[in-house]
N, C-alpha and C. Protein backbone atom coordinates (compact mmCIF):
# COMPACT_ATOMS: atom_id res chain seq x y z
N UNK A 1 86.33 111.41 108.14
CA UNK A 1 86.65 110.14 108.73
C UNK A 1 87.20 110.33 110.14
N UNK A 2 88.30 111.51 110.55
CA UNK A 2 88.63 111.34 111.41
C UNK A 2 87.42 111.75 112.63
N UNK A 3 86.43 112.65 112.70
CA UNK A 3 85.57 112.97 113.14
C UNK A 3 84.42 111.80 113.64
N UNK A 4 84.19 111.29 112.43
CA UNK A 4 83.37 110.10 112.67
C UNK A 4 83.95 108.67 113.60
N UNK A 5 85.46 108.56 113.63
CA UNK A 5 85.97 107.22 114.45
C UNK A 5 86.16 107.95 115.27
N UNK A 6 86.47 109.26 115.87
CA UNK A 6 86.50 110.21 117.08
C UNK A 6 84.84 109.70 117.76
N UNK A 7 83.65 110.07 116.99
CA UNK A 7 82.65 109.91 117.70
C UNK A 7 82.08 108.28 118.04
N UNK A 8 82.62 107.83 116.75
CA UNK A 8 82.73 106.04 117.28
C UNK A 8 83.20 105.48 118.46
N UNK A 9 84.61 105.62 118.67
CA UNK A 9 85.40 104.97 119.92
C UNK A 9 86.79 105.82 120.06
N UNK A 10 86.83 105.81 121.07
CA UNK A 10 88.43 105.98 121.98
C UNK A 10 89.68 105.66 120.94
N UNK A 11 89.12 104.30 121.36
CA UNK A 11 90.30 103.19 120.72
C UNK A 11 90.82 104.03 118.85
N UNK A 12 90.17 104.45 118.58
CA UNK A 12 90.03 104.70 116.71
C UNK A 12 90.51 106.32 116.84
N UNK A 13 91.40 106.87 117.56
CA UNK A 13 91.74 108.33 117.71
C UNK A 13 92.95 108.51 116.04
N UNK A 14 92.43 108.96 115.37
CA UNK A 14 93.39 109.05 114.04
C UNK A 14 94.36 110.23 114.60
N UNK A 15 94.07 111.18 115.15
CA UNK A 15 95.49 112.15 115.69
C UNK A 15 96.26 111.59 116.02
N UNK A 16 96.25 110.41 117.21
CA UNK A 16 97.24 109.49 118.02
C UNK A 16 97.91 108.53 116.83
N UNK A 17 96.72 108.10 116.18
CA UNK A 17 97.89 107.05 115.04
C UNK A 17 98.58 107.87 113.42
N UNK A 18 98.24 109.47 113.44
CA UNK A 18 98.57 109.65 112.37
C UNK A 18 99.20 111.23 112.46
N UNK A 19 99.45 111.96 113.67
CA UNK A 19 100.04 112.80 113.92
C UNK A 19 101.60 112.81 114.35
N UNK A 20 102.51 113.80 114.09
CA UNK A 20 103.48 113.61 114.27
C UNK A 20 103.99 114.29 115.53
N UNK A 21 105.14 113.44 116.04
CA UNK A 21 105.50 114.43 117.45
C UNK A 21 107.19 113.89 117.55
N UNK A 22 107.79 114.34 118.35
CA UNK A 22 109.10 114.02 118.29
C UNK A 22 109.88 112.36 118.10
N UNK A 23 108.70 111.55 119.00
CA UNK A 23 108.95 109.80 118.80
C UNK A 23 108.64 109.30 117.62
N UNK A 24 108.64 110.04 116.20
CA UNK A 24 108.22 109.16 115.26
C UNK A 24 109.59 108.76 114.46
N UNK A 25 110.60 109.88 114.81
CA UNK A 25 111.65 108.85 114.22
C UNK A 25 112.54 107.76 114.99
N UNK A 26 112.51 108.13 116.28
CA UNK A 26 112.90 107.25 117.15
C UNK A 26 112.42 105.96 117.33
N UNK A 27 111.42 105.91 117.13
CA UNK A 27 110.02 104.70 116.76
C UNK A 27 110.29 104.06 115.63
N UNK A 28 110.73 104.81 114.46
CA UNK A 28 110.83 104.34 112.78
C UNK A 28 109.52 104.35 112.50
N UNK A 29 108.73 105.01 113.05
CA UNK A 29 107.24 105.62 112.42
C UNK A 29 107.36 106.68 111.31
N UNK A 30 108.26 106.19 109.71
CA UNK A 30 108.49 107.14 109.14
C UNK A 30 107.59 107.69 108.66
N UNK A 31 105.99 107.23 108.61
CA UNK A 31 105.01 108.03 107.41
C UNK A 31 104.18 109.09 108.25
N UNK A 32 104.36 109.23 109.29
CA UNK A 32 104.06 110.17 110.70
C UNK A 32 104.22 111.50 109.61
N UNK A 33 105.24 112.38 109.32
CA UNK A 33 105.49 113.68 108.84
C UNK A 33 104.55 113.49 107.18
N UNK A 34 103.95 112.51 106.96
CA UNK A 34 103.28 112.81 105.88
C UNK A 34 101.94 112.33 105.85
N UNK A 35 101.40 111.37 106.85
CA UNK A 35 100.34 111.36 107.48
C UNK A 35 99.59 112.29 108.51
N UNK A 36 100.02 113.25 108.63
CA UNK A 36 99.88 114.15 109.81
C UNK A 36 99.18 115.44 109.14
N UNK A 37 99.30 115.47 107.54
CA UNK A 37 99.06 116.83 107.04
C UNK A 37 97.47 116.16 106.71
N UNK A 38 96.79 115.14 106.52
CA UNK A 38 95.69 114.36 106.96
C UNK A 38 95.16 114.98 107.47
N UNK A 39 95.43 114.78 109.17
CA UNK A 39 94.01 114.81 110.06
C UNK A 39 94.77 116.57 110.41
N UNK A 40 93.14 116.69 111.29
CA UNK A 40 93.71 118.26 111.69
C UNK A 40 92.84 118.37 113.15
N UNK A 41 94.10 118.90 113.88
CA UNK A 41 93.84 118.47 115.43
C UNK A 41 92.29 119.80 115.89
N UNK A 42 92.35 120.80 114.84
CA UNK A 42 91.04 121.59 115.40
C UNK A 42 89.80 121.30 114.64
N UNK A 43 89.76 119.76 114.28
CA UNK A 43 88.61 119.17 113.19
C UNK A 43 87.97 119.79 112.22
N UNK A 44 86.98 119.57 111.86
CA UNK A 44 86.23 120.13 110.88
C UNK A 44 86.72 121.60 110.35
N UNK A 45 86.53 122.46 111.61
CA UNK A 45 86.91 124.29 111.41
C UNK A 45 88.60 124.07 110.50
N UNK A 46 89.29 123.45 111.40
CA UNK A 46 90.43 123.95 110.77
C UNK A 46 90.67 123.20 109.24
N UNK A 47 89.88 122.18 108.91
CA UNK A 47 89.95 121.23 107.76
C UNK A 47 89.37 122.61 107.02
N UNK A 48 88.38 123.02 106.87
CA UNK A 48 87.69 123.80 106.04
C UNK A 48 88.72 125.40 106.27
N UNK A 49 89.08 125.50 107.02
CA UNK A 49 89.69 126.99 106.93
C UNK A 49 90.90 126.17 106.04
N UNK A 50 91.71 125.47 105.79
CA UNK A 50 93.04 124.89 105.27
C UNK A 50 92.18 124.47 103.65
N UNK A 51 91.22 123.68 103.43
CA UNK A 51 90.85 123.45 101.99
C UNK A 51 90.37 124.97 101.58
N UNK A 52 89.45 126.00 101.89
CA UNK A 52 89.48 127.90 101.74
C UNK A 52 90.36 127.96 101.17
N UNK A 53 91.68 128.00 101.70
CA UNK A 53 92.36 128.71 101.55
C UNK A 53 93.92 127.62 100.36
N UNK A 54 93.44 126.54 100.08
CA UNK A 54 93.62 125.71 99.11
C UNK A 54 92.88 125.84 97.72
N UNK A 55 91.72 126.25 97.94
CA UNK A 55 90.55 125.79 96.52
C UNK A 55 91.07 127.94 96.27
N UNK A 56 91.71 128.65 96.98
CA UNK A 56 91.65 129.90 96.50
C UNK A 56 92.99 129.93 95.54
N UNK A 57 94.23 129.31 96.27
CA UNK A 57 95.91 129.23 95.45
C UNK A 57 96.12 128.24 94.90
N UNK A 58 95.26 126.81 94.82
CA UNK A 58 95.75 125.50 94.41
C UNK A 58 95.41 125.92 92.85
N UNK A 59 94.19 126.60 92.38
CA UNK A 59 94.52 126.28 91.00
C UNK A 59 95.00 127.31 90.04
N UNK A 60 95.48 128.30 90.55
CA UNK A 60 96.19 128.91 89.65
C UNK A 60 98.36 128.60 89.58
N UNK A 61 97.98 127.85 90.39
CA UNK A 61 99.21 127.46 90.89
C UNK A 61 99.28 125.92 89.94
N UNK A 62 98.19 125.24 90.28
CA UNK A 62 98.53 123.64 89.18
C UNK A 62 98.39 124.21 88.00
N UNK A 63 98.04 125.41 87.41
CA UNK A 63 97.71 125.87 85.79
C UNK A 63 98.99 125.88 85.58
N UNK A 64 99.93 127.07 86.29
CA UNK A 64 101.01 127.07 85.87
C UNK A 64 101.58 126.25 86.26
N UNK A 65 102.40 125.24 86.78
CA UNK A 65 103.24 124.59 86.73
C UNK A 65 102.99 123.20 86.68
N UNK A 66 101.60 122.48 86.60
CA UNK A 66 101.35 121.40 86.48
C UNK A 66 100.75 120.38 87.81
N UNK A 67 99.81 119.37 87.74
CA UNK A 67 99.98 118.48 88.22
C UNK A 67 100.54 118.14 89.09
N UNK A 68 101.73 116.97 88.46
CA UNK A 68 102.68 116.64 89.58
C UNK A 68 103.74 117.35 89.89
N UNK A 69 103.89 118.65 89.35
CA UNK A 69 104.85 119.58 90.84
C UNK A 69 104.47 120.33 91.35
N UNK A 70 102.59 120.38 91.23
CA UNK A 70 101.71 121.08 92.19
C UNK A 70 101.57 119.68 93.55
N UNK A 71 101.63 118.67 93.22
CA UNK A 71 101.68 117.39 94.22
C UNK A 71 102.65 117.76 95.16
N UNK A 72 103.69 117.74 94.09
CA UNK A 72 105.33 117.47 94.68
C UNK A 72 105.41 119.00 96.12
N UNK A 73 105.39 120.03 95.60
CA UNK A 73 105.22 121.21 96.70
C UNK A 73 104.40 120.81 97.48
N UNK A 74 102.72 120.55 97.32
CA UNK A 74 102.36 120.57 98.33
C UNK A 74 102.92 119.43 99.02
N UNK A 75 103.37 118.62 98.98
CA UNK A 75 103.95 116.68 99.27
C UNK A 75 104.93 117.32 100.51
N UNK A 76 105.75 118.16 99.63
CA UNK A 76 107.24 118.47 100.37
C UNK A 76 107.21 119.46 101.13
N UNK A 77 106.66 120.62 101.06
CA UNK A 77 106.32 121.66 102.17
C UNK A 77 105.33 121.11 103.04
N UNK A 78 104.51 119.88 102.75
CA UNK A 78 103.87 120.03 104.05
C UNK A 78 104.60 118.83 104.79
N UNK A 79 105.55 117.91 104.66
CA UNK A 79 106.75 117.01 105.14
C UNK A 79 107.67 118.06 105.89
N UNK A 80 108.19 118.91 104.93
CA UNK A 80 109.17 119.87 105.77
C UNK A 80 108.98 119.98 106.61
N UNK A 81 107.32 120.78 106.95
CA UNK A 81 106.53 121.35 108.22
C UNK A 81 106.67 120.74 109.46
N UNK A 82 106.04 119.24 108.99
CA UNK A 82 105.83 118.35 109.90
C UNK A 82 107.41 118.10 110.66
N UNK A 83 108.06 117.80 109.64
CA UNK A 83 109.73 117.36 110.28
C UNK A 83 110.52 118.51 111.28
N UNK A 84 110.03 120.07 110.75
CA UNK A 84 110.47 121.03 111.40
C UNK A 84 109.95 121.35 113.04
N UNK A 85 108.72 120.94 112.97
CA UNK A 85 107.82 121.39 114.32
C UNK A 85 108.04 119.94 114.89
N UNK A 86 108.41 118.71 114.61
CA UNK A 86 108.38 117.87 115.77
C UNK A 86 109.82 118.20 115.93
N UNK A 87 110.92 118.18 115.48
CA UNK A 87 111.92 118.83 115.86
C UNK A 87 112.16 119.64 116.75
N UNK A 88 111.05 120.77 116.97
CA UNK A 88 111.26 121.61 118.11
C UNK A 88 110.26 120.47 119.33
N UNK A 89 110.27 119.48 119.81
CA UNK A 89 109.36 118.74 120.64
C UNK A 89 108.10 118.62 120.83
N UNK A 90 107.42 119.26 119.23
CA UNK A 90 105.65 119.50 119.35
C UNK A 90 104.96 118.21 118.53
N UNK A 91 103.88 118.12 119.25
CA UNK A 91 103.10 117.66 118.64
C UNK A 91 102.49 118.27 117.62
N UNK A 92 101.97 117.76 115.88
CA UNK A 92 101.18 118.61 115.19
C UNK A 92 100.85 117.70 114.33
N UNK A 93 99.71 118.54 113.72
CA UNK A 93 98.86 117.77 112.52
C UNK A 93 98.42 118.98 111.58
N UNK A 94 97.76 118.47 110.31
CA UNK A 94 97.16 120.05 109.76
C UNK A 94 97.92 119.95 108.38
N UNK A 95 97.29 120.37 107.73
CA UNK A 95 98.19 120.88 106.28
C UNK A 95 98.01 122.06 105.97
N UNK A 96 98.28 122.81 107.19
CA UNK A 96 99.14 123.74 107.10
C UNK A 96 100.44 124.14 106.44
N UNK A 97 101.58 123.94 106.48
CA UNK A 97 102.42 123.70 106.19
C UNK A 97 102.55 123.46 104.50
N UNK A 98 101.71 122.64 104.41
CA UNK A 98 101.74 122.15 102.48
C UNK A 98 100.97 123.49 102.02
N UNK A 99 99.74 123.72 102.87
CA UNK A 99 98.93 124.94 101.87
C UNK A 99 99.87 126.30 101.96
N UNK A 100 100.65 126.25 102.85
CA UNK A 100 101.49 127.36 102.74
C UNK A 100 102.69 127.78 101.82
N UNK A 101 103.26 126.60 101.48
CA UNK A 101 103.87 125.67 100.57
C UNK A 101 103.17 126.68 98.89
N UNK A 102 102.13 126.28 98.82
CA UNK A 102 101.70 126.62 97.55
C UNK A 102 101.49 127.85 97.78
N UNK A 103 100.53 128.44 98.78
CA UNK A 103 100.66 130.05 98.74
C UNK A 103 101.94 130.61 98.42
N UNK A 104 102.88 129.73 98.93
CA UNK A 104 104.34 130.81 98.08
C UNK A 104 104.60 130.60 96.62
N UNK A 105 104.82 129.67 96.47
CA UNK A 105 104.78 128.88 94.68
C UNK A 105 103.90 130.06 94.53
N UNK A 106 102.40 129.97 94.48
CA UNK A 106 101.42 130.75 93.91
C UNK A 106 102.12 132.66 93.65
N UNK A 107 102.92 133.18 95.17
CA UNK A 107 103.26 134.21 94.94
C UNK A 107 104.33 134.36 94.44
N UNK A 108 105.30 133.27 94.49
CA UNK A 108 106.60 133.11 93.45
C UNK A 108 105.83 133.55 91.67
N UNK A 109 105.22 132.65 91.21
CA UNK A 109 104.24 132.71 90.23
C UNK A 109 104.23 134.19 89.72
N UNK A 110 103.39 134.53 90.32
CA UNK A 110 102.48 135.29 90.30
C UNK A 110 103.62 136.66 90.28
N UNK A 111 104.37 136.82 91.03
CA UNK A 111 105.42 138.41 91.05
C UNK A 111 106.49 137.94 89.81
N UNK A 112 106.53 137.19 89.56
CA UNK A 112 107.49 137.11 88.36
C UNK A 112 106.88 137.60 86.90
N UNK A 113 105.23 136.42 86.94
CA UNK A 113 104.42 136.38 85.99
C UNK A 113 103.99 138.08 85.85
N UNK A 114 104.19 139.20 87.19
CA UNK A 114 103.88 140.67 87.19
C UNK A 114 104.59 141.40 86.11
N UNK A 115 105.87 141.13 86.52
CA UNK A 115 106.77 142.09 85.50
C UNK A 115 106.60 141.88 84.07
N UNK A 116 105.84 140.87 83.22
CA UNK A 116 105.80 140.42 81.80
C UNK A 116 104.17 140.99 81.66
N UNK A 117 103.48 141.32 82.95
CA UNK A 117 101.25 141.04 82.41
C UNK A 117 101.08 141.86 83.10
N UNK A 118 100.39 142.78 82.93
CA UNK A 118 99.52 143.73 83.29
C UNK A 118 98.26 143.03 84.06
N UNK A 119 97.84 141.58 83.66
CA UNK A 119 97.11 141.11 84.28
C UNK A 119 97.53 139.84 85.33
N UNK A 120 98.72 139.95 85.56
CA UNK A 120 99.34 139.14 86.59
C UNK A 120 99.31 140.20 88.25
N UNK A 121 98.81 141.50 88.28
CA UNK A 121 98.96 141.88 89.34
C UNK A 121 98.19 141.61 89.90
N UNK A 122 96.48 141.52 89.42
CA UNK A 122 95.51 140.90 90.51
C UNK A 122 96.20 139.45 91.09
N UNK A 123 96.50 138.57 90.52
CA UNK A 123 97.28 137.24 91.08
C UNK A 123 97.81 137.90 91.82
N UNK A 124 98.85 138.64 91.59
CA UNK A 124 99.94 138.91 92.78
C UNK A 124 99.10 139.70 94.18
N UNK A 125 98.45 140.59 93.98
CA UNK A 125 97.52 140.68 95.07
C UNK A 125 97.30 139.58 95.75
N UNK A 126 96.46 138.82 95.37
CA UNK A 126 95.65 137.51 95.71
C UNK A 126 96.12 136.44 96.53
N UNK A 127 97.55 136.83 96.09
CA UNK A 127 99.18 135.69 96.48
C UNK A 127 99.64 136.19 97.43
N UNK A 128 99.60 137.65 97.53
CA UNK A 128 100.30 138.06 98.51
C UNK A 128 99.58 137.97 100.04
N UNK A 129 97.94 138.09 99.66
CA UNK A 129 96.72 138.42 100.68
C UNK A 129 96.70 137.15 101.02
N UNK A 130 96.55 136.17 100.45
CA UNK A 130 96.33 134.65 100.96
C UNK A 130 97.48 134.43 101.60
N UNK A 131 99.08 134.29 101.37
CA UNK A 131 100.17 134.19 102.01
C UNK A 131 100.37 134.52 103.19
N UNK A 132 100.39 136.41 103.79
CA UNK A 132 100.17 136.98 104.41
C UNK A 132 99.18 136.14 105.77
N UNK A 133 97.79 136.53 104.86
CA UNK A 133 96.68 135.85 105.84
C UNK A 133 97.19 134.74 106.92
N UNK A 134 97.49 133.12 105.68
CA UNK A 134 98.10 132.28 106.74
C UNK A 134 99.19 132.45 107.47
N UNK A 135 100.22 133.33 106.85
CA UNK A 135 101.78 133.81 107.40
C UNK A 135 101.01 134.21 109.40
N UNK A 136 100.72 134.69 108.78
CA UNK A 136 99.82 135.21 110.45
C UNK A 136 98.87 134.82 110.63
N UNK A 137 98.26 133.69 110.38
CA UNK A 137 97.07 133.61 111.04
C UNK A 137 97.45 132.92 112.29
N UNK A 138 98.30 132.18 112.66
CA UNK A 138 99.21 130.96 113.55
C UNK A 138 98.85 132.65 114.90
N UNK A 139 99.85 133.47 114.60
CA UNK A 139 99.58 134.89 115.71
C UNK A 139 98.75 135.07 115.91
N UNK A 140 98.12 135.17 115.29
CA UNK A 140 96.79 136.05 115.68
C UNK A 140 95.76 135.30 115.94
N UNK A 141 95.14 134.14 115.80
CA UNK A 141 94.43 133.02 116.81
C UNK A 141 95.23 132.29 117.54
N UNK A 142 96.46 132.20 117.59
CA UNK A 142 97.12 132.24 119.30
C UNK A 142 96.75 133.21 119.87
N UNK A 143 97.00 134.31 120.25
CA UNK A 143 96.83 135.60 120.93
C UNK A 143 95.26 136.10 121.34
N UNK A 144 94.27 135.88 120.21
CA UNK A 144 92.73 136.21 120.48
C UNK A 144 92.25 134.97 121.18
N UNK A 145 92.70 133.38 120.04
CA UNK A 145 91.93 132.29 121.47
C UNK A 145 92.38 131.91 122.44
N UNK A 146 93.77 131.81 122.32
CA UNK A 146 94.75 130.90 123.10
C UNK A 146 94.98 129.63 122.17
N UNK A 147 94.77 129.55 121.12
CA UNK A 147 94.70 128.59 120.62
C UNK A 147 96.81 128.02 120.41
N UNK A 148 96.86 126.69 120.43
CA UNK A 148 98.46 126.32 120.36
C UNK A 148 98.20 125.86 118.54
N UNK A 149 98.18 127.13 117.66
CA UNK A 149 99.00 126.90 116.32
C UNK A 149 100.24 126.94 116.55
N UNK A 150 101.24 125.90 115.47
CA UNK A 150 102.29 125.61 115.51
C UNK A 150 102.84 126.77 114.31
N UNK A 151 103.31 127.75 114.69
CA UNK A 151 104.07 128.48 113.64
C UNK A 151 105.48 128.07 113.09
N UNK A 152 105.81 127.36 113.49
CA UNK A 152 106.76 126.80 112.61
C UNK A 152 106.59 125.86 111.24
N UNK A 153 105.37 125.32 111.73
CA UNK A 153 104.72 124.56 110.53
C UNK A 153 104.69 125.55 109.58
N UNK A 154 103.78 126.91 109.82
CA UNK A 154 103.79 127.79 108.81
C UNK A 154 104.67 127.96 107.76
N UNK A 155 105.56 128.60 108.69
CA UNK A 155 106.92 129.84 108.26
C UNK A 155 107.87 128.39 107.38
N UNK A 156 107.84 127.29 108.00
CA UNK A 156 108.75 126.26 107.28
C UNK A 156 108.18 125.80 105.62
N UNK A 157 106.54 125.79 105.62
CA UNK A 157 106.02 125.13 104.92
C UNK A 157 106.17 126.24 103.76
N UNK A 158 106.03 127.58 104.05
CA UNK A 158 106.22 129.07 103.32
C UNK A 158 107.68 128.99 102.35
N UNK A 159 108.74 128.95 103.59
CA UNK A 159 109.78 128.80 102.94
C UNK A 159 110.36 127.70 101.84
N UNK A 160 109.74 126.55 102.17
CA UNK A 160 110.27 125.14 100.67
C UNK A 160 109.14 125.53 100.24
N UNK A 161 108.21 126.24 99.95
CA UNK A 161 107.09 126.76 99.00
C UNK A 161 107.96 127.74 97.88
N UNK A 162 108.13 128.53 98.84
CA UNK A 162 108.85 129.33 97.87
C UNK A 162 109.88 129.04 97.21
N UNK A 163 110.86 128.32 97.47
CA UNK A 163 112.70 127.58 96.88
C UNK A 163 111.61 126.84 95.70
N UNK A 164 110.86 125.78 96.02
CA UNK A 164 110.26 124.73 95.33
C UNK A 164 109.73 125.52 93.87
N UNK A 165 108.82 126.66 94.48
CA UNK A 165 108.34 127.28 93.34
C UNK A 165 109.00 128.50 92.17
N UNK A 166 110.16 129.00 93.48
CA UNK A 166 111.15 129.44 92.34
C UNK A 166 111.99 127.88 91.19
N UNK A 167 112.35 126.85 92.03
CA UNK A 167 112.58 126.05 91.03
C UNK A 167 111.65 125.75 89.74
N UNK A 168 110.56 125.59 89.90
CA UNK A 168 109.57 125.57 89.07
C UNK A 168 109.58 126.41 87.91
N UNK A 169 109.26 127.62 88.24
CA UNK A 169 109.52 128.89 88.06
C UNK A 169 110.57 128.09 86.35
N UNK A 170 111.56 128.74 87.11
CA UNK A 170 113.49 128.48 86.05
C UNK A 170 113.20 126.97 85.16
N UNK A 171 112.76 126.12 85.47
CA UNK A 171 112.13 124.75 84.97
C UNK A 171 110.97 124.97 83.71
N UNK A 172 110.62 125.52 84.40
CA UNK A 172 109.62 125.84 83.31
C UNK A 172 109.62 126.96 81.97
N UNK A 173 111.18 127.79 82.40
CA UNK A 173 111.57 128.40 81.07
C UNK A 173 112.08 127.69 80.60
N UNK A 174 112.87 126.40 80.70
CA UNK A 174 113.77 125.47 80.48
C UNK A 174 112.78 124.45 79.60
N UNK A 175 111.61 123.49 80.23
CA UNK A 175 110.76 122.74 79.36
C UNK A 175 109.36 123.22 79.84
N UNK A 176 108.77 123.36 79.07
CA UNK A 176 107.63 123.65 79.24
C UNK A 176 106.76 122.44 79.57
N UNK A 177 105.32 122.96 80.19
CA UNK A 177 104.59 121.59 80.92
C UNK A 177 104.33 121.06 80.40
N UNK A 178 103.98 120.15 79.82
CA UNK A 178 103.20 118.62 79.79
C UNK A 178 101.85 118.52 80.56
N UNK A 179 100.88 118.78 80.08
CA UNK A 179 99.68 118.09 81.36
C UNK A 179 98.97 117.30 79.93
């Protein structure tokens, strides 16, 4: 959608009405930090490099812990993101931030789920390589294109990934899921 009102008209720019930047709370534009993980300012490429690298940690991650606190992480790490990087005066968009979010959950998961399974280490591989990957990918296509990734989105969206998914984690010895 956003691609298609991009090639429609001017007027219909979804980055401008759904990206976040420092005036959205000053504005009371509160749905800015959760509309923003939406559109993605390097279109198509970066939509498909962010769902990759979603369709690889999203479902071993909703197996274990469910549904709606596979929502809730990605919901809240990619809010964090957004709230953290307009904070520093940037503009950003991307769900980044949320997929990073679950890559930690996923490696929270996954290194705990190690010490009990012999077959939890490929996961933990998998968790660690996908994590990693995005942990740096923000560096390393800054530096080769010039490209302006927001690494704070990252590293923020990483960190309430991980708190979120250790909560999970302890929650889930406590009641078990429901789906």
């Amino acid at each position: 959608m956003q691609l298609l009102l991009a090639a429609l008209s001017d007027e219909w720019n979804l980055q401008a009405l759904l990206a976040v930047s420092l005036t959205w709370f000053t504005q009371n534009e509160w749905w800015r930090p959760f509309t923003a993980n939406l559109v993605h300012y390097y279109g198509l490429p970066h939509l498909l490099i962010n769902m990759y690298g979603l369709s690889m940690a999203g479902p071993p991650v909703e197996r274990a812990i469910g549904a709606p606190r596979f929502v809730g992480i990605y919901v809240l790490s990619g809010f964090a993101a957004m709230v953290a990087e307009s904070a520093r005066g940037h503009w950003c968009s991307g769900a980044s931030g949320a997929l990073l979010g679950i890559c930690a959950a996923f490696f929270v998961h996954a290194l705990i789920e190690s010490w009990s399974s012999r077959f939890a280490h490929g996961s933990l591989r998998i968790a660690a390589l996908l994590s990693a990957a995005w942990l740096l990918s923000g560096p390393v296509l800054n530096s080769i294109f010039g490209l302006e990734i927001r690494n704070t989105c990252h590293l923020v969206g990483f960190i309430v990934g991980l708190v979120l998914g250790m909560g999970t984690y302890v929650e889930r010895r406590w009641r078990p899921i429901a789906n």
